[in-house]
C-alpha atoms as a PDB file:
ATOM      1  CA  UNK A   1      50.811-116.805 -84.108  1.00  0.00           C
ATOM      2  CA  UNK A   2      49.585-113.645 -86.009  1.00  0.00           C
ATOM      3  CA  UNK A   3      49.578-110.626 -83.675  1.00  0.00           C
ATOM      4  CA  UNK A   4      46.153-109.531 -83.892  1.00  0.00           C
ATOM      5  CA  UNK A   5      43.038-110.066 -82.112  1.00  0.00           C
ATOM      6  CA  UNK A   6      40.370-109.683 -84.702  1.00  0.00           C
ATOM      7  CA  UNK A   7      39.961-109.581 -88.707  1.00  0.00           C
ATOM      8  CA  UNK A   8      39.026-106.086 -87.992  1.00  0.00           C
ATOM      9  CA  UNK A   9      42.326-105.114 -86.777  1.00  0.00           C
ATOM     10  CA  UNK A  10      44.371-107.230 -88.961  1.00  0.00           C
ATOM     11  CA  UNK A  11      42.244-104.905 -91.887  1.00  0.00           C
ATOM     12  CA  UNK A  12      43.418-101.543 -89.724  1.00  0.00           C
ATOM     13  CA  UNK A  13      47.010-102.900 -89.446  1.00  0.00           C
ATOM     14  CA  UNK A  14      47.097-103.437 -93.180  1.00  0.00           C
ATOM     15  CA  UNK A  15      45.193-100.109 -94.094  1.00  0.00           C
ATOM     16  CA  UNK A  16      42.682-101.745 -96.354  1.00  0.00           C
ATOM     17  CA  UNK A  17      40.609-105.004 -96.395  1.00  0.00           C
ATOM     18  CA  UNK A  18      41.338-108.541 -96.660  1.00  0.00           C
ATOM     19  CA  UNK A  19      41.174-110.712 -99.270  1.00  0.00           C
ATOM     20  CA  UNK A  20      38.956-114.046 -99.318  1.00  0.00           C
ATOM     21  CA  UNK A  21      42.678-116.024 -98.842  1.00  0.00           C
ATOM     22  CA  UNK A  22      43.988-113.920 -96.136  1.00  0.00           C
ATOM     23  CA  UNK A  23      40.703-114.163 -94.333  1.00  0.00           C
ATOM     24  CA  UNK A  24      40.772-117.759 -94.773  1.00  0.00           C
ATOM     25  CA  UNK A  25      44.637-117.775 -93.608  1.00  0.00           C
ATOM     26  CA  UNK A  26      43.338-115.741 -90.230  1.00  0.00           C
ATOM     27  CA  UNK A  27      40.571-117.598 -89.502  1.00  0.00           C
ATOM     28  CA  UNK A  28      42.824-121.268 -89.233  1.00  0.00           C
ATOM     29  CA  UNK A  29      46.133-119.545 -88.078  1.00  0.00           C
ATOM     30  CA  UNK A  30      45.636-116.745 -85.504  1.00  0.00           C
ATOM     31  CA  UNK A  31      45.322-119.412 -82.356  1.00  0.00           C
ATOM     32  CA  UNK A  32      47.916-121.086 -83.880  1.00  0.00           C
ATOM     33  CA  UNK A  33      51.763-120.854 -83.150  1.00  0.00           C
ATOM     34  CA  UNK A  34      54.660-120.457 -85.831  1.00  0.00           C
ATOM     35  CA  UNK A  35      55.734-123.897 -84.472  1.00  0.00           C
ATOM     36  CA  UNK A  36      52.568-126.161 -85.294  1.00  0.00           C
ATOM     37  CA  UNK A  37      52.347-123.855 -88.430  1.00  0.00           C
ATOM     38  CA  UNK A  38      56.020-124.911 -89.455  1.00  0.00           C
ATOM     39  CA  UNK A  39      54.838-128.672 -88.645  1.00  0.00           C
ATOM     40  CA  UNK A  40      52.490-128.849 -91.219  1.00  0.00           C
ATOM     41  CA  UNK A  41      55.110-129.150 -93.915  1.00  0.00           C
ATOM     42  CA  UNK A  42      56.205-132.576 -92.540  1.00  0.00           C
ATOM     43  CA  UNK A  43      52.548-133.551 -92.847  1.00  0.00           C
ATOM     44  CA  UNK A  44      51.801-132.085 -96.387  1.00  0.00           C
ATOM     45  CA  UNK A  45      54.957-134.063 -97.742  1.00  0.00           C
ATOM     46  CA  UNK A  46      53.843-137.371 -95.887  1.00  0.00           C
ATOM     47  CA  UNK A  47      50.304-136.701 -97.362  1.00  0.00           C
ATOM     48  CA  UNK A  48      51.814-136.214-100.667  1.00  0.00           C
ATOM     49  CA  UNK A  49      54.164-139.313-100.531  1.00  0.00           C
ATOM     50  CA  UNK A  50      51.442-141.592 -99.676  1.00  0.00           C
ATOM     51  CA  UNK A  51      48.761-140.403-102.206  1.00  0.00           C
ATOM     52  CA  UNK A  52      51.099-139.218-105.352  1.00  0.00           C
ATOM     53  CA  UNK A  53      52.613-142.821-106.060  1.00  0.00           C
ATOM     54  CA  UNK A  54      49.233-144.708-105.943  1.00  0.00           C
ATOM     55  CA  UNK A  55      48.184-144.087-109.444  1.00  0.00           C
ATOM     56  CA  UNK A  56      51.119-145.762-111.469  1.00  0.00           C
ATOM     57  CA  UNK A  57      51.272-148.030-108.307  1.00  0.00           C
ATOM     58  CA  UNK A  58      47.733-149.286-108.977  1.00  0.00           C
ATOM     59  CA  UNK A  59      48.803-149.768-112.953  1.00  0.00           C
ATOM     60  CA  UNK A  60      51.519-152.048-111.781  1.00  0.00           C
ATOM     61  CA  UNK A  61      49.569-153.776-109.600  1.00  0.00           C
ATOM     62  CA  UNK A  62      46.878-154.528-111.985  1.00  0.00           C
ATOM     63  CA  UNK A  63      49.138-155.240-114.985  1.00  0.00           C
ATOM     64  CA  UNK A  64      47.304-153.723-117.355  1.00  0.00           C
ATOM     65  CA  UNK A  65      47.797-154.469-120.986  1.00  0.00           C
ATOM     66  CA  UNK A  66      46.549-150.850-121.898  1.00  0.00           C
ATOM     67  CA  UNK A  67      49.128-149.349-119.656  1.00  0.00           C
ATOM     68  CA  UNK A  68      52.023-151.269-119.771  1.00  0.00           C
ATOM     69  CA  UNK A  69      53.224-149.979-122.844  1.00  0.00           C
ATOM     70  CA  UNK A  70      54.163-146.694-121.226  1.00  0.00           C
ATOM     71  CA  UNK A  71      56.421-148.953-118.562  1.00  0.00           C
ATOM     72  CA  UNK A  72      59.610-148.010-119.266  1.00  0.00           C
ATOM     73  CA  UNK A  73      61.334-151.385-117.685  1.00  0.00           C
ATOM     74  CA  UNK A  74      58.036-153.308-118.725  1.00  0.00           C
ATOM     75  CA  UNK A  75      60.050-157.177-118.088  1.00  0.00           C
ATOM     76  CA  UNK A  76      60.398-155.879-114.179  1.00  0.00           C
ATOM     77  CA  UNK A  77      56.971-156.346-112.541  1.00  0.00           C
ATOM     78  CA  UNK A  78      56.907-155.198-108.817  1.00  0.00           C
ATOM     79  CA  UNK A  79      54.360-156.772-106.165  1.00  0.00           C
ATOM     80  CA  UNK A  80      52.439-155.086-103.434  1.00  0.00           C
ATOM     81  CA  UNK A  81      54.609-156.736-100.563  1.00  0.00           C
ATOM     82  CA  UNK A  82      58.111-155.031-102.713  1.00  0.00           C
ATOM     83  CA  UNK A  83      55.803-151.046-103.201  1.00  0.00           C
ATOM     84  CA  UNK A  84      54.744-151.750 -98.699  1.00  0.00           C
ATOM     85  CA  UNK A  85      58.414-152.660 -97.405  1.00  0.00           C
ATOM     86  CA  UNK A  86      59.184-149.615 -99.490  1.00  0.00           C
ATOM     87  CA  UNK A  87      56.972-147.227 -98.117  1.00  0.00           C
ATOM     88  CA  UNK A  88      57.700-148.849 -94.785  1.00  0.00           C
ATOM     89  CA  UNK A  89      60.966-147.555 -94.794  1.00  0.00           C
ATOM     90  CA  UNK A  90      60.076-144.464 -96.318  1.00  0.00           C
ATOM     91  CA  UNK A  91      57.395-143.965 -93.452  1.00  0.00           C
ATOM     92  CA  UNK A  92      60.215-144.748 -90.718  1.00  0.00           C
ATOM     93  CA  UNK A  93      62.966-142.230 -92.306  1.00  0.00           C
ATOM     94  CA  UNK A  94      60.067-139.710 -91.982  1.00  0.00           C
ATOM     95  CA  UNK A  95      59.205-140.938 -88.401  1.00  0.00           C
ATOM     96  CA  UNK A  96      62.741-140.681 -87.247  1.00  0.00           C
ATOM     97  CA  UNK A  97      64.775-138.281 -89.519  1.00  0.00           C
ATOM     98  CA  UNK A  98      62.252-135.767 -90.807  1.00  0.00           C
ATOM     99  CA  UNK A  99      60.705-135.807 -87.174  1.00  0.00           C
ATOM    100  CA  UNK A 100      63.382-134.576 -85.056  1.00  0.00           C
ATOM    101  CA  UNK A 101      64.235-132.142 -88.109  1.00  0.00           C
ATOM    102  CA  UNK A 102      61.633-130.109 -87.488  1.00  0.00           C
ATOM    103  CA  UNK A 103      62.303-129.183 -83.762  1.00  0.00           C
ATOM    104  CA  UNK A 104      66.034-128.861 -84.524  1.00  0.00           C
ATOM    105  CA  UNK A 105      65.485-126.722 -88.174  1.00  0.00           C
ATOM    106  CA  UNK A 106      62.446-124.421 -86.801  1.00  0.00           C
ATOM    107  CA  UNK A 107      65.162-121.823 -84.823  1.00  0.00           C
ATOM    108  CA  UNK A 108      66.697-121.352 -88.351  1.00  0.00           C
ATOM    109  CA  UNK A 109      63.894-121.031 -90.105  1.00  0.00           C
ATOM    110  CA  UNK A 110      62.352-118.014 -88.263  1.00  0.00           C
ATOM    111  CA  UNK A 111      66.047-116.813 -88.020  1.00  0.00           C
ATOM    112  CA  UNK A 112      65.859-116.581 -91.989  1.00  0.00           C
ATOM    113  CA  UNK A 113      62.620-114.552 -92.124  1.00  0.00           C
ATOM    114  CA  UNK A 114      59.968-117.223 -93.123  1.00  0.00           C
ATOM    115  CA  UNK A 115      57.500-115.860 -91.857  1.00  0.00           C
ATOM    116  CA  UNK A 116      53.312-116.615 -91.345  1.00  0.00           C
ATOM    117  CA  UNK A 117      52.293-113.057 -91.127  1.00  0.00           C
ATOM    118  CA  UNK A 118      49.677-110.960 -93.137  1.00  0.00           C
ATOM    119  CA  UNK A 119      49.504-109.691 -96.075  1.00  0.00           C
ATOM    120  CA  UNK A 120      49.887-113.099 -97.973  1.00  0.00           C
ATOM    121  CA  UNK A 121      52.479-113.007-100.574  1.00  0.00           C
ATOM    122  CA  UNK A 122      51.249-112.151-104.524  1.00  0.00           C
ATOM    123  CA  UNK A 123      50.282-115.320-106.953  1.00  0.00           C
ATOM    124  CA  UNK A 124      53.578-113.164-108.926  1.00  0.00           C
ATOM    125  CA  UNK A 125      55.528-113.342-105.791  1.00  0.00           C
ATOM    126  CA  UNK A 126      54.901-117.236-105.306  1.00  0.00           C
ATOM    127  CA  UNK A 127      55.809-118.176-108.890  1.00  0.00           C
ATOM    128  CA  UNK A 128      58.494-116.182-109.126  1.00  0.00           C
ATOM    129  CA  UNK A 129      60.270-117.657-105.493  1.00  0.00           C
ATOM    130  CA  UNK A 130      58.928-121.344-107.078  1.00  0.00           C
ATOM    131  CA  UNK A 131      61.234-120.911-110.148  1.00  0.00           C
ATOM    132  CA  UNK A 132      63.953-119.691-107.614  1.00  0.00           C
ATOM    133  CA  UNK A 133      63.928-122.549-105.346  1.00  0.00           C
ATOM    134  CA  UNK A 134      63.824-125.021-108.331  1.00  0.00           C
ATOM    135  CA  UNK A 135      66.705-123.505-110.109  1.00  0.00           C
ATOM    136  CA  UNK A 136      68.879-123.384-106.651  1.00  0.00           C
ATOM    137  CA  UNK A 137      67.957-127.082-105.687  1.00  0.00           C
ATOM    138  CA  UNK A 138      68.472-128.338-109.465  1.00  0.00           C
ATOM    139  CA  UNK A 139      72.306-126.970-109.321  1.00  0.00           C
ATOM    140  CA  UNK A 140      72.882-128.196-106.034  1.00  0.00           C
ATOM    141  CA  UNK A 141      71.662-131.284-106.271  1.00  0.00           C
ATOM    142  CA  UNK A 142      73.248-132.110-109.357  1.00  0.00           C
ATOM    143  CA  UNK A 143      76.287-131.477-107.344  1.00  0.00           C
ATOM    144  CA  UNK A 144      75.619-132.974-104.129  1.00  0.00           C
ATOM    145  CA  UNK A 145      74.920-136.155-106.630  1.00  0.00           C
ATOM    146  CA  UNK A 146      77.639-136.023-108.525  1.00  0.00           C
ATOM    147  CA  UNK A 147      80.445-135.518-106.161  1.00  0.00           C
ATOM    148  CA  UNK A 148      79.666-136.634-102.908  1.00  0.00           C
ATOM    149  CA  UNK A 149      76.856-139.490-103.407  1.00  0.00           C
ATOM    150  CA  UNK A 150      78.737-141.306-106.562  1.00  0.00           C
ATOM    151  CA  UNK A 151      82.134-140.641-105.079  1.00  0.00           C
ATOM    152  CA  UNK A 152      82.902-144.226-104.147  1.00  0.00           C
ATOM    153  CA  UNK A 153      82.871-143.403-100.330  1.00  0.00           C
ATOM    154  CA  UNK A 154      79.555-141.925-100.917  1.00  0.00           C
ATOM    155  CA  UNK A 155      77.810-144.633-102.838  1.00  0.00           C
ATOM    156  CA  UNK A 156      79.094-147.491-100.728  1.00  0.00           C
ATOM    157  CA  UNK A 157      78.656-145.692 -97.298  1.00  0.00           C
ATOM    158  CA  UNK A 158      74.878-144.591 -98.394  1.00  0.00           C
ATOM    159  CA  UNK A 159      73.732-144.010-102.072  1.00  0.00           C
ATOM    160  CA  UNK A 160      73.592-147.298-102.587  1.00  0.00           C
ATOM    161  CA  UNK A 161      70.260-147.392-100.671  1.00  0.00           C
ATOM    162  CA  UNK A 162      68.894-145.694-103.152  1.00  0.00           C
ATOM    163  CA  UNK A 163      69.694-148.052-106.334  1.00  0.00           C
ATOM    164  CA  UNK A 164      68.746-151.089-104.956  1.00  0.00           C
ATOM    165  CA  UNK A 165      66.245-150.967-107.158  1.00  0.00           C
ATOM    166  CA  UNK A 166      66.782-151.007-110.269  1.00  0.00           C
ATOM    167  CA  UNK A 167      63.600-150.191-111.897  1.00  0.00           C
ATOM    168  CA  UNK A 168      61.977-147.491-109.091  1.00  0.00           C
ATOM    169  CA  UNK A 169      58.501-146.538-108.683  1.00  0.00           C
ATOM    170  CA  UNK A 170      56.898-143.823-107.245  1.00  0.00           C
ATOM    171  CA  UNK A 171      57.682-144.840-103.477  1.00  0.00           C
ATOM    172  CA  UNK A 172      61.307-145.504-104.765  1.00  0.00           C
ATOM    173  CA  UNK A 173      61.548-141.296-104.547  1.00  0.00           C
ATOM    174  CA  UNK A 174      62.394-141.283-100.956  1.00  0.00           C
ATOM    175  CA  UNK A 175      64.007-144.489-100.381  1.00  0.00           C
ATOM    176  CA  UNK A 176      67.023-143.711 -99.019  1.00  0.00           C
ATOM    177  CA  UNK A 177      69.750-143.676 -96.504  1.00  0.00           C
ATOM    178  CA  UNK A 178      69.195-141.760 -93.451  1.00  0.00           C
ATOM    179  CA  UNK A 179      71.929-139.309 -93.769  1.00  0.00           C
ATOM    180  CA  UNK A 180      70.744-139.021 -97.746  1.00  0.00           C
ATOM    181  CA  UNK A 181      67.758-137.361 -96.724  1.00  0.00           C
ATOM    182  CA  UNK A 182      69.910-134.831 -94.433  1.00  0.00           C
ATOM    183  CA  UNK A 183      72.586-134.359 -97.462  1.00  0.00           C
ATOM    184  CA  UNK A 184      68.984-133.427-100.132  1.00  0.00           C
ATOM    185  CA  UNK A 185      67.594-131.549 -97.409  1.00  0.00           C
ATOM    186  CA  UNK A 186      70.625-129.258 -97.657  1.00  0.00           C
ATOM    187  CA  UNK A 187      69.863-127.797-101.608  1.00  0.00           C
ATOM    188  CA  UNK A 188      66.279-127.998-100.754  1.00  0.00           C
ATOM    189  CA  UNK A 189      66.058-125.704 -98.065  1.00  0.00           C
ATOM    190  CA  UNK A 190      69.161-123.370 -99.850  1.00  0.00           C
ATOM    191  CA  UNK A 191      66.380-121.277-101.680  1.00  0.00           C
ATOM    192  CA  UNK A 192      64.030-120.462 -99.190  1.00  0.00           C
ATOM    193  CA  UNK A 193      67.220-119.730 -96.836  1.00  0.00           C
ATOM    194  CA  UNK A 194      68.945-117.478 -99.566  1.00  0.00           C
ATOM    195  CA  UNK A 195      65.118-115.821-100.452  1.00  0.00           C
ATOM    196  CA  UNK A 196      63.043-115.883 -97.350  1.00  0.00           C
ATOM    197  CA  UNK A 197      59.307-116.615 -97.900  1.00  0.00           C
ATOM    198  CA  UNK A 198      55.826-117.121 -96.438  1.00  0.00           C
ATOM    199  CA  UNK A 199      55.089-120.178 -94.840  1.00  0.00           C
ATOM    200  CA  UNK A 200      52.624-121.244 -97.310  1.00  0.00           C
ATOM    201  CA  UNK A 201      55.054-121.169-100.251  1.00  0.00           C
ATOM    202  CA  UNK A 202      57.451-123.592 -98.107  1.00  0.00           C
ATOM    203  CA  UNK A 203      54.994-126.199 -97.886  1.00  0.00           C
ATOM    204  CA  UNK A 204      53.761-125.380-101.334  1.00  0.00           C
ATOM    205  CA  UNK A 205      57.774-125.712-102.554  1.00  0.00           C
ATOM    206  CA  UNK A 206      58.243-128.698-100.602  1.00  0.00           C
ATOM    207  CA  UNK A 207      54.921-130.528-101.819  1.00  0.00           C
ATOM    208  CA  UNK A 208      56.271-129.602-105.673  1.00  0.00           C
ATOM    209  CA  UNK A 209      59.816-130.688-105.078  1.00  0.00           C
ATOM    210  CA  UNK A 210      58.154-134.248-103.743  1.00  0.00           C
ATOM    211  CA  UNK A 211      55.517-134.489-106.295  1.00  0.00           C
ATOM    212  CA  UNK A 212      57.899-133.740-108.720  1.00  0.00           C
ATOM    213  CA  UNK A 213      60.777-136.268-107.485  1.00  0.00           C
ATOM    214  CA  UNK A 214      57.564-139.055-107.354  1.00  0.00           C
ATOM    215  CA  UNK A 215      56.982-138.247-111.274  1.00  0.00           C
ATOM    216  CA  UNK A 216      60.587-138.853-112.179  1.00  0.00           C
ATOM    217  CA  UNK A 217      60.864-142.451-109.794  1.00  0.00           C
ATOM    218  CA  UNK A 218      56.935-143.455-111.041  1.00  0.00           C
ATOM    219  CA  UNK A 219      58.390-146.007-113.473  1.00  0.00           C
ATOM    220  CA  UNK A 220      55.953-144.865-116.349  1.00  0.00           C
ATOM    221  CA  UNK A 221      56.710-142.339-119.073  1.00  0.00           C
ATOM    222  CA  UNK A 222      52.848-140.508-120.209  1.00  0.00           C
ATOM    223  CA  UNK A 223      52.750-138.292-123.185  1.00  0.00           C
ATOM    224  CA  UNK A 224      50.665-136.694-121.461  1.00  0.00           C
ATOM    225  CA  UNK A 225      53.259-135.627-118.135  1.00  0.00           C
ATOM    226  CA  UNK A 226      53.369-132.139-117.391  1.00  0.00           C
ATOM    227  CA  UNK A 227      57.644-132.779-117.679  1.00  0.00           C
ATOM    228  CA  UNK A 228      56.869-133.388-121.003  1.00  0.00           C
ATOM    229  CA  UNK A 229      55.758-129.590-121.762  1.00  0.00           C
ATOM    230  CA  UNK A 230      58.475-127.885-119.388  1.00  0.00           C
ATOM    231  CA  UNK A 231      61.760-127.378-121.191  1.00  0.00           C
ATOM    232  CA  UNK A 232      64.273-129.041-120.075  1.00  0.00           C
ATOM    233  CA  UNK A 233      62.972-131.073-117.057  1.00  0.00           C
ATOM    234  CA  UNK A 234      63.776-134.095-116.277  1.00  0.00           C
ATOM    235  CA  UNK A 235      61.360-136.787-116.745  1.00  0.00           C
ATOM    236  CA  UNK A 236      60.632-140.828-115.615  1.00  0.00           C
ATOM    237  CA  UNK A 237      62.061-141.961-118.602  1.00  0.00           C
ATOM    238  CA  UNK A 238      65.288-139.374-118.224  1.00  0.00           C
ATOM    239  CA  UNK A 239      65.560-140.354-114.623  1.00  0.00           C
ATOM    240  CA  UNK A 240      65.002-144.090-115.181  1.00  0.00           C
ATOM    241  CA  UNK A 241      68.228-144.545-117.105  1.00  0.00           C
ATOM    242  CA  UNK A 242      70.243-143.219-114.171  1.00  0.00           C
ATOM    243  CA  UNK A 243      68.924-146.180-112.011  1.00  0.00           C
ATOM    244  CA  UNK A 244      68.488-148.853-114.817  1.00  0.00           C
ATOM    245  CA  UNK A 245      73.110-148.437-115.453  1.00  0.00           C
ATOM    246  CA  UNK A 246      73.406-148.645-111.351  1.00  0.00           C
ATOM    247  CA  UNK A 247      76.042-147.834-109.333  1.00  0.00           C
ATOM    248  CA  UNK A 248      78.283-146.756-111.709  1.00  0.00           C
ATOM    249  CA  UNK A 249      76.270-144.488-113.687  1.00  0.00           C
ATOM    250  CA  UNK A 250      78.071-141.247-114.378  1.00  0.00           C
ATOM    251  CA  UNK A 251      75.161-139.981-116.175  1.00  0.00           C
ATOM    252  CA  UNK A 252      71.893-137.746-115.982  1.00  0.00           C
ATOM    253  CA  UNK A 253      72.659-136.457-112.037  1.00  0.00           C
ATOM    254  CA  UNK A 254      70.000-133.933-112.681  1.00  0.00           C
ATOM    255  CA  UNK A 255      66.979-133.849-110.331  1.00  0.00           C
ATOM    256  CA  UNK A 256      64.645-131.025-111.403  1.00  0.00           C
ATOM    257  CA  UNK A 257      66.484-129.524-115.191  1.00  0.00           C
ATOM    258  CA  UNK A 258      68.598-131.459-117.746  1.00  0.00           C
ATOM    259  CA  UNK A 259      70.729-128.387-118.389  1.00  0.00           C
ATOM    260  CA  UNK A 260      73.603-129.077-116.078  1.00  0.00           C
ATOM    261  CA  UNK A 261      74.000-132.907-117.851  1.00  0.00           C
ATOM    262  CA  UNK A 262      73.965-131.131-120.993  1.00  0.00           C
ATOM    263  CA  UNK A 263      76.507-128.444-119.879  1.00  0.00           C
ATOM    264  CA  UNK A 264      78.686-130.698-117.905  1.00  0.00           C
ATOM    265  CA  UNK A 265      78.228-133.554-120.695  1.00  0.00           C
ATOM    266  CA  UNK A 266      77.046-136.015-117.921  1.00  0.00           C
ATOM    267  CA  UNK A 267      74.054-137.080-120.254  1.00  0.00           C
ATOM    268  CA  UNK A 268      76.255-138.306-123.252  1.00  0.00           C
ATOM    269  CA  UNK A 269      75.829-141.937-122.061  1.00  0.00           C
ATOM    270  CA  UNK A 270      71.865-141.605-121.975  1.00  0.00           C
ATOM    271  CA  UNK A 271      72.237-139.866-125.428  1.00  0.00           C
ATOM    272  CA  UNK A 272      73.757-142.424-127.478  1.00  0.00           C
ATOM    273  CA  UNK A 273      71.567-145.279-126.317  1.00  0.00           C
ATOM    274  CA  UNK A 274      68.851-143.028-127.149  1.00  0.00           C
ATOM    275  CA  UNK A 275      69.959-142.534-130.759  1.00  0.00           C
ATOM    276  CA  UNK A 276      70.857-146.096-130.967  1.00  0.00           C
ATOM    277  CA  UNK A 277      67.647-147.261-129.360  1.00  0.00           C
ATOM    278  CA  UNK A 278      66.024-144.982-132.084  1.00  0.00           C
ATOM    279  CA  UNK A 279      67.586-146.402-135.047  1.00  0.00           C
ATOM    280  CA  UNK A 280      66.994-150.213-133.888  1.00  0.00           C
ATOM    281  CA  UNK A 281      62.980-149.197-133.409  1.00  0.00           C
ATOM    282  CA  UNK A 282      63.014-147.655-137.017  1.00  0.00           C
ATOM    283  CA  UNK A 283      64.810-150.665-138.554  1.00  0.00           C
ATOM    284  CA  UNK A 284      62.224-153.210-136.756  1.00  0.00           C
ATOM    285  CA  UNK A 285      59.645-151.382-135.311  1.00  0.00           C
ATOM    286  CA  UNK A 286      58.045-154.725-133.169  1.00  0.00           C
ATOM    287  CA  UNK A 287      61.630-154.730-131.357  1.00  0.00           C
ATOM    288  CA  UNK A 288      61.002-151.479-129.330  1.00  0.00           C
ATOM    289  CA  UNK A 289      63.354-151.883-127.002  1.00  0.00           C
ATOM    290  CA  UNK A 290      66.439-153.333-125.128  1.00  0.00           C
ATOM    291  CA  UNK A 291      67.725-155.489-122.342  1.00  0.00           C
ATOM    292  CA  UNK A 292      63.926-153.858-120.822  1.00  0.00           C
ATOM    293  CA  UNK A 293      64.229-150.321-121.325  1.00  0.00           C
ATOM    294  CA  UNK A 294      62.249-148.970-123.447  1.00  0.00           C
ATOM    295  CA  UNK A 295      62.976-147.058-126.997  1.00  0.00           C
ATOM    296  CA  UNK A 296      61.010-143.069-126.430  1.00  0.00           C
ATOM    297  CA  UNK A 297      61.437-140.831-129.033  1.00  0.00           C
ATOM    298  CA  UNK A 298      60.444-137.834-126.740  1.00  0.00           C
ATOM    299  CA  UNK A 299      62.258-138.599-123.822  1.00  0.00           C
END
């Protein structure tokens, strides 16, 4: 709950006057406490989980010549009953893990210094903790992946959640084990805990991070994807390969930036069936691709 009474003060506390955003920001927040601030991040990312997919969901549903050559498993056609008993579980792990999370995590965050004062951080200051955050979750996660989820314990005991299928979808992002949620939650709360920020930029980083796992689970691969014009992210098509090999895929653990597959040389599986994908399309360009996946010269 901001400590001030009026705009007028909040101006005097500041020494000058406040912009259009952090006269907005008073007017919803001042009666409001830290707590039911904090809470809206749960409800931005279920807002953003149930909205994001529906796009490339509809596509699928419809099976839509136009559109179906940018399916990058195009022989795997899901129905509506498979996309609700995924987002039915998705809902529940929110209900039940992400729930309880919030009461038990909110002591540590205002320990750490988010805060939901005034002044409002700088556009600068939000971009530049954005690319933080990204950059911290990318490395962790690729190790948290790596290590501990396709460790054979880990896999068996609860990654495998995650690859029964096959061919994901946008819903597919967060459809998980319980205690995988916990384990992600860990690398995606490392940034903001290692560079404190306003409570805005959480939910902003959190509604990215989702947004952005939904584009690389969506099942569709657009010329036209934002991942397509940020260097080396990770994209559907990049993604898709890690699920379409399975449980024993050693490859492309990245979740955000290719750069640690490339460094580590965890991508060298995805790169020769590229380049031999590649070669087959240019021989006989009508046979564009194998055993369902998809031959993309840009991925």
């Amino acid at each position: 709950m901001l400590p001030y009474q009026t705009l007028e003060e909040a101006a005097l506390a500041l020494g000058r006057n406040l912009t259009l955003a952090e006269r907005l920001w008073y007017n919803y927040s001042a009666q409001k406490s830290d707590f039911l601030l904090y809470s809206h991040n749960a409800l931005f990312m279920i807002l953003v989980f149930s909205l994001v997919p529906l796009p490339c969901a509809f596509m699928e549903l419809s099976q839509s010549k136009r559109m179906a050559k940018f399916k990058i498993q195009p022989d795997i056609k899901r129905s509506f009953s498979d996309m609700f008993n995924c987002y039915k579980h998705v809902m529940k792990m929110l209900a039940f893990v992400l729930g309880p999370l919030q009461f038990v995590s909110f002591p540590a965050i205002k320990w750490l210094g988010i805060h939901t004062s005034l002044p409002l951080p700088s556009l600068w200051e939000v971009l530049s903790q954005l690319l933080v955050y990204f950059l911290i979750e990318d490395y962790a996660s690729y190790w948290f992946h790596r290590l501990l989820l396709h460790s054979q314990w880990g896999y068996h005991k609860i990654h495998y959640v995650h690859h029964e299928y096959r061919a994901s979808f946008g819903f597919t992002a967060l459809y998980t084990h319980w205690a995988e949620i916990l384990i992600f939650g860990i690398p995606t709360f490392l940034g903001p805990a290692m560079v404190p920020c306003h409570m805005i930029t959480l939910c902003l980083w959190t509604s990215l991070r989702l947004v952005e796992a939904i584009e690389a689970h969506n099942g569709f691969e657009f010329p036209w994807s934002p991942t397509k014009f940020i260097p080396f992210c990770v994209g559907a098509g990049y993604h898709d390969y890690h699920h379409y090999v399975g449980g024993q895929s050693q490859s492309n653990f990245g979740s955000v930036f290719t750069y640690c597959d490339f460094i580590y040389g965890t991508n060298k599986g995805y790169r020769h069936r590229k380049q031999a994908l590649e070669k087959i399309t240019k021989k006989n360009p009508q046979n564009s691709k194998v055993n369902g996946v998809k031959s993309r010269r840009n991925q």
